[in-house]
C-alpha atoms as a PDB file:
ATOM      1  CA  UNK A   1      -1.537  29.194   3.649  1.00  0.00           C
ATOM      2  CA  UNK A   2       0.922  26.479   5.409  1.00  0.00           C
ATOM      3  CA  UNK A   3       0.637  23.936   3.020  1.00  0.00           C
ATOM      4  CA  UNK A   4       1.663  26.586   0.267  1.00  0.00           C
ATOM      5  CA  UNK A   5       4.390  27.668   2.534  1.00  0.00           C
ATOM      6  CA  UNK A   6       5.019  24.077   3.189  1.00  0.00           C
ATOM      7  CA  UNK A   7       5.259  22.343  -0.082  1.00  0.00           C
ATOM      8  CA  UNK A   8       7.851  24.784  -1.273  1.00  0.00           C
ATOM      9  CA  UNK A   9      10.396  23.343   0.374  1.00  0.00           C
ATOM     10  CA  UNK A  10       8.780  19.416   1.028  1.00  0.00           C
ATOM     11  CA  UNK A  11       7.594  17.118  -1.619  1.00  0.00           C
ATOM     12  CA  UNK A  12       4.682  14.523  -1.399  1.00  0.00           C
ATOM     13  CA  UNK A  13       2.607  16.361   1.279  1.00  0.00           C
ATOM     14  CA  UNK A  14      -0.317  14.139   2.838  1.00  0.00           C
ATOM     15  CA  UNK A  15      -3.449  15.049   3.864  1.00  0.00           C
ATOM     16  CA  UNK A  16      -5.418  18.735   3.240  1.00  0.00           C
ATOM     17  CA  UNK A  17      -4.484  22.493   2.999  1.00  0.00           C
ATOM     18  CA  UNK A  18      -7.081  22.834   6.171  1.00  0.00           C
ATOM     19  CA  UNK A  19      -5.157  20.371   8.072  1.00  0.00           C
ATOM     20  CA  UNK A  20      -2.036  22.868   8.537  1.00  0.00           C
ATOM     21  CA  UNK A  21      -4.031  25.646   9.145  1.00  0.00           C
ATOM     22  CA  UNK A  22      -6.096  24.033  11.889  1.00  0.00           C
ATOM     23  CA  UNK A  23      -2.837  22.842  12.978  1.00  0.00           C
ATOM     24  CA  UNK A  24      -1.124  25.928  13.303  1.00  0.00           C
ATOM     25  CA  UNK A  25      -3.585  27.914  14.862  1.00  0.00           C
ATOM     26  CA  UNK A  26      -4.397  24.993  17.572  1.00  0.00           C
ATOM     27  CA  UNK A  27      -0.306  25.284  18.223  1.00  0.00           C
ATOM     28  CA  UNK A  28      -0.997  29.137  18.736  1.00  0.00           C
ATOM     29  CA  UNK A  29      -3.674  28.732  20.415  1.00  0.00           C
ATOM     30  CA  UNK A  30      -2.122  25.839  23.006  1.00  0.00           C
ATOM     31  CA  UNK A  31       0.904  28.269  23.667  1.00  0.00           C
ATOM     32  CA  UNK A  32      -1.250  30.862  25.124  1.00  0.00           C
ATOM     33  CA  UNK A  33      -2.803  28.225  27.257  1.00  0.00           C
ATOM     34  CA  UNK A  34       0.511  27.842  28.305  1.00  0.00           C
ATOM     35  CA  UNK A  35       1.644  31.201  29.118  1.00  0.00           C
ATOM     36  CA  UNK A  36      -1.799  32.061  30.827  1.00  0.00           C
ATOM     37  CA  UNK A  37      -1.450  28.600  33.262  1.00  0.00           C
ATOM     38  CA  UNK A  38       2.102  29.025  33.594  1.00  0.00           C
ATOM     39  CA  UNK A  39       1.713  33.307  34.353  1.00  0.00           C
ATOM     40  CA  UNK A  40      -1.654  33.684  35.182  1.00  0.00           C
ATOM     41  CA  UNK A  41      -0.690  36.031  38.274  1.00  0.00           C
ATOM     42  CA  UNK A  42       1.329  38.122  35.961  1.00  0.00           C
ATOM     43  CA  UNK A  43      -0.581  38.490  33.269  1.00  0.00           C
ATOM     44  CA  UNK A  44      -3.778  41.256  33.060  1.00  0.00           C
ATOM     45  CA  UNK A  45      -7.219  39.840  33.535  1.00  0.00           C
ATOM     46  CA  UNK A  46      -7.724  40.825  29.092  1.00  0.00           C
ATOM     47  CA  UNK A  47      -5.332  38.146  28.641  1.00  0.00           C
ATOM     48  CA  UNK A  48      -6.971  35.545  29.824  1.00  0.00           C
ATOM     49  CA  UNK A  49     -10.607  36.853  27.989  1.00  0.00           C
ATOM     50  CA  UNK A  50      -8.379  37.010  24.660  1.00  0.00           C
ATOM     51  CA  UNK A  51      -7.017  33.457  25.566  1.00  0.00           C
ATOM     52  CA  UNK A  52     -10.666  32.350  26.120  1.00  0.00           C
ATOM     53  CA  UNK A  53     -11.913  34.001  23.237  1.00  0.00           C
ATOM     54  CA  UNK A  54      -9.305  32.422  20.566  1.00  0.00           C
ATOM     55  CA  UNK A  55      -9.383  29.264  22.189  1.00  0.00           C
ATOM     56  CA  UNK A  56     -13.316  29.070  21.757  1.00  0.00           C
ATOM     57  CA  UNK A  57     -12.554  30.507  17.946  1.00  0.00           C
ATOM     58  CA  UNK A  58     -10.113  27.812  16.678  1.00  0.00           C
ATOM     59  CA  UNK A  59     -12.350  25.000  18.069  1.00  0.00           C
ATOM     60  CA  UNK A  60     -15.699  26.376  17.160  1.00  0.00           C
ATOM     61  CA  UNK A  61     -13.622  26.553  13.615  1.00  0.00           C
ATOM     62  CA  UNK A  62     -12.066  22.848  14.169  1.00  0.00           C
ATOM     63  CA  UNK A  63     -15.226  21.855  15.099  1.00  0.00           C
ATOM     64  CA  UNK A  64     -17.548  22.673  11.985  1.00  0.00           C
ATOM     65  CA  UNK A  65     -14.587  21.743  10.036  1.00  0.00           C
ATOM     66  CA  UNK A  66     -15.037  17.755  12.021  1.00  0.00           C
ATOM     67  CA  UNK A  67     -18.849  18.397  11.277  1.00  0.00           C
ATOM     68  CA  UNK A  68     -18.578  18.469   7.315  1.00  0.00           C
ATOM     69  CA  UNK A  69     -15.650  16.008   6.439  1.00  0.00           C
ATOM     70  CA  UNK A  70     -18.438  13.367   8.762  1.00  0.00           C
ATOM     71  CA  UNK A  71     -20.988  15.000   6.610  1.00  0.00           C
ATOM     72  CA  UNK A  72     -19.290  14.330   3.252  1.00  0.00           C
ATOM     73  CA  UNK A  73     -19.143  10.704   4.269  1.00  0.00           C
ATOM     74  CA  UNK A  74     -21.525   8.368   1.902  1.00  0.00           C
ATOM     75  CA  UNK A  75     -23.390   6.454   4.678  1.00  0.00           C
ATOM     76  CA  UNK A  76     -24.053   5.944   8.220  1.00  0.00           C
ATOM     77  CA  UNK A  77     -21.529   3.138   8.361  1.00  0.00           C
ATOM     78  CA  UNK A  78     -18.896   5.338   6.691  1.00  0.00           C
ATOM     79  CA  UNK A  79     -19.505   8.190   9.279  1.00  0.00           C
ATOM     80  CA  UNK A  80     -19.486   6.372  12.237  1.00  0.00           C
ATOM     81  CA  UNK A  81     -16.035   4.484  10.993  1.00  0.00           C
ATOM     82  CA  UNK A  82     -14.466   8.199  10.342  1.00  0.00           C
ATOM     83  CA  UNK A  83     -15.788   9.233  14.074  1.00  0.00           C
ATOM     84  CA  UNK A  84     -13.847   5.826  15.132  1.00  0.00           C
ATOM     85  CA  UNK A  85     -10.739   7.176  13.565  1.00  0.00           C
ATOM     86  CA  UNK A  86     -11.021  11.051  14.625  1.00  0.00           C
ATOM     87  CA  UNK A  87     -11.981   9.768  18.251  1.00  0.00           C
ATOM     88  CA  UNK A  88      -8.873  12.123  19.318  1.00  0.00           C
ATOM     89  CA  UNK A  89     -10.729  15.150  17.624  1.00  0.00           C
ATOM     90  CA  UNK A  90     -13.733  14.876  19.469  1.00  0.00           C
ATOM     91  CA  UNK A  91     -12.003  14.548  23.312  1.00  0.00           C
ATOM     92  CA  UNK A  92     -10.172  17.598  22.088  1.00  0.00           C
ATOM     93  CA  UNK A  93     -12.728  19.570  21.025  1.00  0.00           C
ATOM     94  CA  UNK A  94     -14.615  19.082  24.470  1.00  0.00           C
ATOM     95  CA  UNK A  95     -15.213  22.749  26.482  1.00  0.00           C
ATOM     96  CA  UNK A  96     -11.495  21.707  28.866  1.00  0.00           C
ATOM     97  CA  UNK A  97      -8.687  23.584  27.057  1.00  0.00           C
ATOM     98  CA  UNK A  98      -6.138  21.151  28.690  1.00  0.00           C
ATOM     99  CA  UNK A  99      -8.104  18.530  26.107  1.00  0.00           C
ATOM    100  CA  UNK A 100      -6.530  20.352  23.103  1.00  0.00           C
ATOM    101  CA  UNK A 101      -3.159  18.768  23.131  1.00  0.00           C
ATOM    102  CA  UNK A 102      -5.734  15.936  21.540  1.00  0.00           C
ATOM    103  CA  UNK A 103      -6.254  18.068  18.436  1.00  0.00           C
ATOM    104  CA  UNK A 104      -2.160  17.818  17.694  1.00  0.00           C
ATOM    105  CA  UNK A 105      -2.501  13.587  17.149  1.00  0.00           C
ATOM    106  CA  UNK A 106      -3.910  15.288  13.701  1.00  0.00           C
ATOM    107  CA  UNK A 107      -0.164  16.337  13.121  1.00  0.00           C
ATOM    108  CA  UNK A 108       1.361  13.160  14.009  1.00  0.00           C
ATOM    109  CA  UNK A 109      -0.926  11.570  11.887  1.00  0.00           C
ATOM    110  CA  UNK A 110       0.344  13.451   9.081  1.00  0.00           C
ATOM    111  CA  UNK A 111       3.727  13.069  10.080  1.00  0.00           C
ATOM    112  CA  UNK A 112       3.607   9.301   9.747  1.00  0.00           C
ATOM    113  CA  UNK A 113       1.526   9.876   6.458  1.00  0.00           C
ATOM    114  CA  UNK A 114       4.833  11.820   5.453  1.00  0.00           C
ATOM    115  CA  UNK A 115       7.460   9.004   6.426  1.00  0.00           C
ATOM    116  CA  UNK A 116       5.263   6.269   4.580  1.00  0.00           C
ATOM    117  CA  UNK A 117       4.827   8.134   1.352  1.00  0.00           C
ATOM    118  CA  UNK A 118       8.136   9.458   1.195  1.00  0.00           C
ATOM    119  CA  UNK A 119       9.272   5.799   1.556  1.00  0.00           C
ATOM    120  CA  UNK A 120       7.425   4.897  -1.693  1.00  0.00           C
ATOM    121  CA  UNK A 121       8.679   5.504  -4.916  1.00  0.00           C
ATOM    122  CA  UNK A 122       5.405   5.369  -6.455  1.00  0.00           C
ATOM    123  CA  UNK A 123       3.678   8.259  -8.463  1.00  0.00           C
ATOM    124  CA  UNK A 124       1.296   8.840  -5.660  1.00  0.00           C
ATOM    125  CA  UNK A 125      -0.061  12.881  -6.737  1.00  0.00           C
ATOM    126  CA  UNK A 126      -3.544  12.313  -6.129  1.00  0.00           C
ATOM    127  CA  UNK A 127      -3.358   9.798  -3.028  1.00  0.00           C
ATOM    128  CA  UNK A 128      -1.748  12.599  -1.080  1.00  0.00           C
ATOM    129  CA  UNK A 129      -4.439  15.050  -1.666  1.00  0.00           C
ATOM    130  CA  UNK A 130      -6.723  12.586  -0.002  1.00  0.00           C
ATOM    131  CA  UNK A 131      -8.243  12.143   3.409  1.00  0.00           C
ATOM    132  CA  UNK A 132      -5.593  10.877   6.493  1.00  0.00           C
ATOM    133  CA  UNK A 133      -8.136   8.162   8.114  1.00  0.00           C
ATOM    134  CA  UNK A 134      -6.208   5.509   9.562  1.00  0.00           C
ATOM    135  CA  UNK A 135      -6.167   4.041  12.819  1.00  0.00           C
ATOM    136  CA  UNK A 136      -2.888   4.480  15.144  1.00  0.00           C
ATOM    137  CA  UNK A 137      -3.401   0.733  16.569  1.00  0.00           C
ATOM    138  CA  UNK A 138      -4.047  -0.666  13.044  1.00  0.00           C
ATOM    139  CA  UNK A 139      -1.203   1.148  11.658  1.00  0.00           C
ATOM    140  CA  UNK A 140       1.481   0.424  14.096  1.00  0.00           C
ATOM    141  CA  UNK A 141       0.436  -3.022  14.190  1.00  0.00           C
ATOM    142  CA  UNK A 142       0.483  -3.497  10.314  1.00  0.00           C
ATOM    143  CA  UNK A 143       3.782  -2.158  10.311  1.00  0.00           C
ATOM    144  CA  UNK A 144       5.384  -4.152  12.966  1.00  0.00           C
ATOM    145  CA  UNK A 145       3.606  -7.409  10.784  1.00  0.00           C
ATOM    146  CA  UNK A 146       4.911  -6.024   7.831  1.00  0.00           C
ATOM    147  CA  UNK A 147       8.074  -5.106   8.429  1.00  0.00           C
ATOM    148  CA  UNK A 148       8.220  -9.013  10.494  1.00  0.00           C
ATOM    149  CA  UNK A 149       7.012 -10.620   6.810  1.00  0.00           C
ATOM    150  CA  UNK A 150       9.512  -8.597   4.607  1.00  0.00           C
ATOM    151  CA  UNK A 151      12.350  -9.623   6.803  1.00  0.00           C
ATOM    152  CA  UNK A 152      10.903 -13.300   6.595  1.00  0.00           C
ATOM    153  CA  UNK A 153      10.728 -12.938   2.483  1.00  0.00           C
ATOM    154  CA  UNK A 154      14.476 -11.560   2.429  1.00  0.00           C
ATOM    155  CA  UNK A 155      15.281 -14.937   4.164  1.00  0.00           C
ATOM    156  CA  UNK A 156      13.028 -16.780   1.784  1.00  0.00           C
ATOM    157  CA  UNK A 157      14.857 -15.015  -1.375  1.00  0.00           C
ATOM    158  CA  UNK A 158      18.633 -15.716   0.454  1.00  0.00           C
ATOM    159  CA  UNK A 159      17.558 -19.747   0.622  1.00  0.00           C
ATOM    160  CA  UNK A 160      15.333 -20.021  -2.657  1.00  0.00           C
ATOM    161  CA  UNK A 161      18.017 -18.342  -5.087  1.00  0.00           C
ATOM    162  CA  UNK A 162      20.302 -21.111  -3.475  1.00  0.00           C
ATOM    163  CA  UNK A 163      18.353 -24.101  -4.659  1.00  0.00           C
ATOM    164  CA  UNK A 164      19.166 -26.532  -7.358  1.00  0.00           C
ATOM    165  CA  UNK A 165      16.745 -24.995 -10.061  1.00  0.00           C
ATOM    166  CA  UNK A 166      17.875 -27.745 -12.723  1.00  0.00           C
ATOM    167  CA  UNK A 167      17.697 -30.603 -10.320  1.00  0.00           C
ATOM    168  CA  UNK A 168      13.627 -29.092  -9.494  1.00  0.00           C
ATOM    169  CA  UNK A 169      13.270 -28.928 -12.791  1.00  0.00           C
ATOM    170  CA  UNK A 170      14.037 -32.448 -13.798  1.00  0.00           C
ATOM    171  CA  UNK A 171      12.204 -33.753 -10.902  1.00  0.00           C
ATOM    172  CA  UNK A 172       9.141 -32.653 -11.823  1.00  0.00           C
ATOM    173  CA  UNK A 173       8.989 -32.802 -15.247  1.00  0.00           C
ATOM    174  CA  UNK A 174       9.836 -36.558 -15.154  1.00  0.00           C
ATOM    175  CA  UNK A 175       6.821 -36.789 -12.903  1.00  0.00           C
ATOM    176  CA  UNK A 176       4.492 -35.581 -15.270  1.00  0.00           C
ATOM    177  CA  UNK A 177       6.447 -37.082 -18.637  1.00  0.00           C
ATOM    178  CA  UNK A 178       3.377 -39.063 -19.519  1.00  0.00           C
ATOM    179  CA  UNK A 179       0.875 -36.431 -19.155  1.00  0.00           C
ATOM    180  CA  UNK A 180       2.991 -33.934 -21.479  1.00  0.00           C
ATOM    181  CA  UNK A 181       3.896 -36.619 -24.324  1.00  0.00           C
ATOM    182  CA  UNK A 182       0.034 -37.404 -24.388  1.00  0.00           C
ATOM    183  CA  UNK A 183      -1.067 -33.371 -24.446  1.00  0.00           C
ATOM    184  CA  UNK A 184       2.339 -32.815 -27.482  1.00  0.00           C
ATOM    185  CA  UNK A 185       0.982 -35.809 -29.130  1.00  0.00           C
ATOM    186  CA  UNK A 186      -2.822 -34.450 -28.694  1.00  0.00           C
ATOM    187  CA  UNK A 187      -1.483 -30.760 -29.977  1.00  0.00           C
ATOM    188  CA  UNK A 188       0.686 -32.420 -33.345  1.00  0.00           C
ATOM    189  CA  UNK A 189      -2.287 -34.115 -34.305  1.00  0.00           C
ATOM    190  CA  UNK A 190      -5.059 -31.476 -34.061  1.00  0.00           C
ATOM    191  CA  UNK A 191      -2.526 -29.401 -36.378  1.00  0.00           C
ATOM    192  CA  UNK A 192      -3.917 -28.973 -40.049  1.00  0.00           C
ATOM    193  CA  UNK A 193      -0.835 -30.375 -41.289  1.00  0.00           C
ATOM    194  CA  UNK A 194      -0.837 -33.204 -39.416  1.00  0.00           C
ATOM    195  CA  UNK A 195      -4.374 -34.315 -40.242  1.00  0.00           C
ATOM    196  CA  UNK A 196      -3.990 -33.984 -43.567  1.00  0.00           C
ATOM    197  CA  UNK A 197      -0.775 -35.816 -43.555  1.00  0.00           C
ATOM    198  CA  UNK A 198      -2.352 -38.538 -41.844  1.00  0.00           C
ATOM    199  CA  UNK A 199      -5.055 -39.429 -44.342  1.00  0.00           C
ATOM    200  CA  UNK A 200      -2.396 -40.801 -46.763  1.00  0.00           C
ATOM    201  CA  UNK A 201      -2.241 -44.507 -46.238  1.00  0.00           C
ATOM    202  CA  UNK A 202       0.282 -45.638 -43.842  1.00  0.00           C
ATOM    203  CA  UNK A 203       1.845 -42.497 -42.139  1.00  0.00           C
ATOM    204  CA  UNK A 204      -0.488 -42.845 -39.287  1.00  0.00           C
ATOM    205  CA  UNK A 205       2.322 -44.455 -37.313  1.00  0.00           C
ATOM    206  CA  UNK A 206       5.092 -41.827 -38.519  1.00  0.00           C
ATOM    207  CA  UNK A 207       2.973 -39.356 -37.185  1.00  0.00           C
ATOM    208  CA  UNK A 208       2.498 -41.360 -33.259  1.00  0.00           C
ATOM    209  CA  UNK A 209       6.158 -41.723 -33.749  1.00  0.00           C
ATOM    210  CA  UNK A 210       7.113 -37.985 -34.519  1.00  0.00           C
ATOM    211  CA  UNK A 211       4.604 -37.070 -31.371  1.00  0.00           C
ATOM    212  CA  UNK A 212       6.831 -39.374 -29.224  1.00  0.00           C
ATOM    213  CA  UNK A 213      10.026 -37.896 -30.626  1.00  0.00           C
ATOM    214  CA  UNK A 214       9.191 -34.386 -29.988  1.00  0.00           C
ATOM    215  CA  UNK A 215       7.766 -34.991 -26.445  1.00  0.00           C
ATOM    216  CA  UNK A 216      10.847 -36.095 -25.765  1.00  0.00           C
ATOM    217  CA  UNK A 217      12.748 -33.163 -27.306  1.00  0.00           C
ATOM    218  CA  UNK A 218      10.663 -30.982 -25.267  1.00  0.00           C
ATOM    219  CA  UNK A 219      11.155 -33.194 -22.167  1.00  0.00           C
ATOM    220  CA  UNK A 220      15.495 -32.980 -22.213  1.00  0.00           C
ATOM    221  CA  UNK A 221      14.964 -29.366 -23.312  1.00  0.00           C
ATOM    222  CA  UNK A 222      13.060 -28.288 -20.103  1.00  0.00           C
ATOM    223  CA  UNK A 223      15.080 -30.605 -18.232  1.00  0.00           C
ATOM    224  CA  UNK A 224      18.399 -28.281 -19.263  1.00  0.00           C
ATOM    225  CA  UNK A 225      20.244 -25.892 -16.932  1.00  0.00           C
ATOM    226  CA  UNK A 226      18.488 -22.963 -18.937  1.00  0.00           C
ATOM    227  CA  UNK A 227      15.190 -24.154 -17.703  1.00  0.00           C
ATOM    228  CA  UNK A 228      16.639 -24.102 -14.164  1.00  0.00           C
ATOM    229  CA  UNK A 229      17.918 -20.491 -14.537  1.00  0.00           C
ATOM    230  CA  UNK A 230      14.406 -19.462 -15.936  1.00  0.00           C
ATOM    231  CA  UNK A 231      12.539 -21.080 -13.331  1.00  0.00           C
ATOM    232  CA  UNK A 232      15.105 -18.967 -10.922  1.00  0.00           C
ATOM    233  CA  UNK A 233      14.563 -16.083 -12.568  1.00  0.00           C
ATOM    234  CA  UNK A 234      11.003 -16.124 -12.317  1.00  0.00           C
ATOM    235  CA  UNK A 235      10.584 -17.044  -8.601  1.00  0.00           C
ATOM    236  CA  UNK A 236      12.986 -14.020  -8.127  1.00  0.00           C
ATOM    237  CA  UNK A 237      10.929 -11.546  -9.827  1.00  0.00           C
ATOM    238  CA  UNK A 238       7.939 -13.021  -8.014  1.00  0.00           C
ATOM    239  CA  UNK A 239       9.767 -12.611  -4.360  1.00  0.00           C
ATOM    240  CA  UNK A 240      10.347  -8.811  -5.726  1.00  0.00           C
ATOM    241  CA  UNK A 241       7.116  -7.898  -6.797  1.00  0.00           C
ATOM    242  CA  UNK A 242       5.989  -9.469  -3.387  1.00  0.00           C
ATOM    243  CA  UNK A 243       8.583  -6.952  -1.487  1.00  0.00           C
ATOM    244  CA  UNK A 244       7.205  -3.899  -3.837  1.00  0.00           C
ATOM    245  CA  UNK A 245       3.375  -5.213  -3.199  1.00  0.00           C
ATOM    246  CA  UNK A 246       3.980  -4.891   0.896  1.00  0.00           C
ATOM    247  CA  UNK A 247       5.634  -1.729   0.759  1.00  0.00           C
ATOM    248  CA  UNK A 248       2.642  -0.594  -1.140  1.00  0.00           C
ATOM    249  CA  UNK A 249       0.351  -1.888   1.786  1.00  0.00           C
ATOM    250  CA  UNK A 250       1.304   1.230   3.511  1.00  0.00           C
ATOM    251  CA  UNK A 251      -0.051   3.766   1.621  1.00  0.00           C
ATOM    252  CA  UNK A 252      -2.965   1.828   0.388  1.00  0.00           C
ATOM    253  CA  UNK A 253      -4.024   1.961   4.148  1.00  0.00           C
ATOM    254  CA  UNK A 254      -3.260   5.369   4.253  1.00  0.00           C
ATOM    255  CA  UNK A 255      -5.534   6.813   1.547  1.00  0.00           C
ATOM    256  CA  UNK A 256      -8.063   3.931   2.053  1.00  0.00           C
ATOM    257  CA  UNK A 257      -7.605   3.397  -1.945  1.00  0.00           C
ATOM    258  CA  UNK A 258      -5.671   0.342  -4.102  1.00  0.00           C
ATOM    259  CA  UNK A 259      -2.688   2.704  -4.831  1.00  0.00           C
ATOM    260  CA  UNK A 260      -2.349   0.851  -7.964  1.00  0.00           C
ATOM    261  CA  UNK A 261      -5.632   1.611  -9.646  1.00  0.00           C
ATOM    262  CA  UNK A 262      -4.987   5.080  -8.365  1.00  0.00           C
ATOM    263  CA  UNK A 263      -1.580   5.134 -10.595  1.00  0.00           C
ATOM    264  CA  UNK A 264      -3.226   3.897 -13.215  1.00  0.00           C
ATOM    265  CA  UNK A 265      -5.931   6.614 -13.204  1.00  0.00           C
ATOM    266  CA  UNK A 266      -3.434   9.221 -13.477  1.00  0.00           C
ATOM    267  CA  UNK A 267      -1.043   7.883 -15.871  1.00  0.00           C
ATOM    268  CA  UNK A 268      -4.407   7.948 -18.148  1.00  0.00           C
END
């Protein structure tokens, strides 16, 4: 009923229709706990048998609710882990009414389900659907690390992109000169061409020489500024798709699923 209400007007809604009901209805049920502590005096004594009576509804409801998303869980390590990261639900659901303000860390669970996933720009329509299980510690503290590391890559990317790319290039390719004339020379003579060109009497040498000449083509070719601007280009895509794989980290904790398998599911 809320989450229809809800996703009229908000995209990208985590978690389950349940969820907003429960949540709702534990709001309700809090502000009459409210009003009857608060007003108690005031109030007629049916009051406070109504507020009993809907407070012991709404958790007896919360409660089997609790009782079959542990039972869906595969194993017995699975369903303690979920009782590890629902430990608020259990304190609230505990006979004290003052314990149900525990009930609401469901919402702000949600909330920062919301705020992660409305960061991404990924086509996330099934992950949303899907169970809210993380920890608050974990969370907070993978976001603080993460946020620390992407701040650290931007720095990375600012002083990488500045480096002599050509100069890198030429460096290391001179290093390894021998090894790549022997593996051009070992590639030109496995060719068909070249074998059979080398069974005619004295073109063995014209073919050792052509191997040298071309190794050394190849050599001053990846040696070139072009080389240097590829080898830029790449280690700039790979800093992005570094920055896209953390922001991904997220929601992959979130829905306790690789988000990218998840995409590639439903793009199928």
């Amino acid at each position: 009923m809320i989450y229809k209400i809800l996703s009229k007007y908000l995209d990208n809604l985590p978690g389950r229709p349940q969820d907003f009901d429960l949540l709702f209805f534990i709001s309700i049920d809090l502000i009459f706990i409210l009003i009857y502590n608060s007003y108690a005096l005031l109030l007629p004594e049916t009051f406070k048998y109504f507020v009993y009576f809907y407070d012991f509804l709404i958790s007896f409801i919360w409660a089997v609710d609790l009782y079959i998303r542990i039972k869906h869980q595969r194993d017995k390590t699975k369903k303690i882990h979920y009782l590890k990261t629902h430990w608020y639900e259990i304190i609230g659901l505990l006979p004290f009414p003052v314990l149900r303000f525990f009930l609401l860390l469901r919402g702000v669970k949600i909330a920062i389900a919301f705020y992660k996933l409305g960061k991404s720009e990924e086509i996330i329509s099934r992950a949303i659907t899907r169970e809210i299980t993380f920890r608050f510690r974990d969370i907070i503290v993978d976001t603080i690390a993460d946020m620390v590391f992407l701040q650290s890559l931007k720095r990375v990317e600012e002083v990488m992109l500045k480096l002599n790319y050509t100069e890198l290039a030429k460096s290391a390719f001179k290093k390894y000169e021998n090894e790549l004339n022997q593996v051009v020379k070992e590639s030109l003579n496995s060719t068909v061409i070249m074998k059979e060109f080398s069974k005619i009497p004295f073109t063995s040498s014209i073919v050792s020489y052509a191997g040298d000449e071309i190794s050394k083509i190849m050599s001053e070719i990846l040696e070139t500024e072009v080389m240097g601007n590829i080898m830029k280009e790449i280690t700039k895509d790979i800093l992005k798709e570094m920055y896209k794989k953390v922001q991904k980290l997220d929601i992959e904790r979130l829905t306790q699923q690789d988000i990218t398998s998840e995409i590639s599911i439903d793009n199928k």
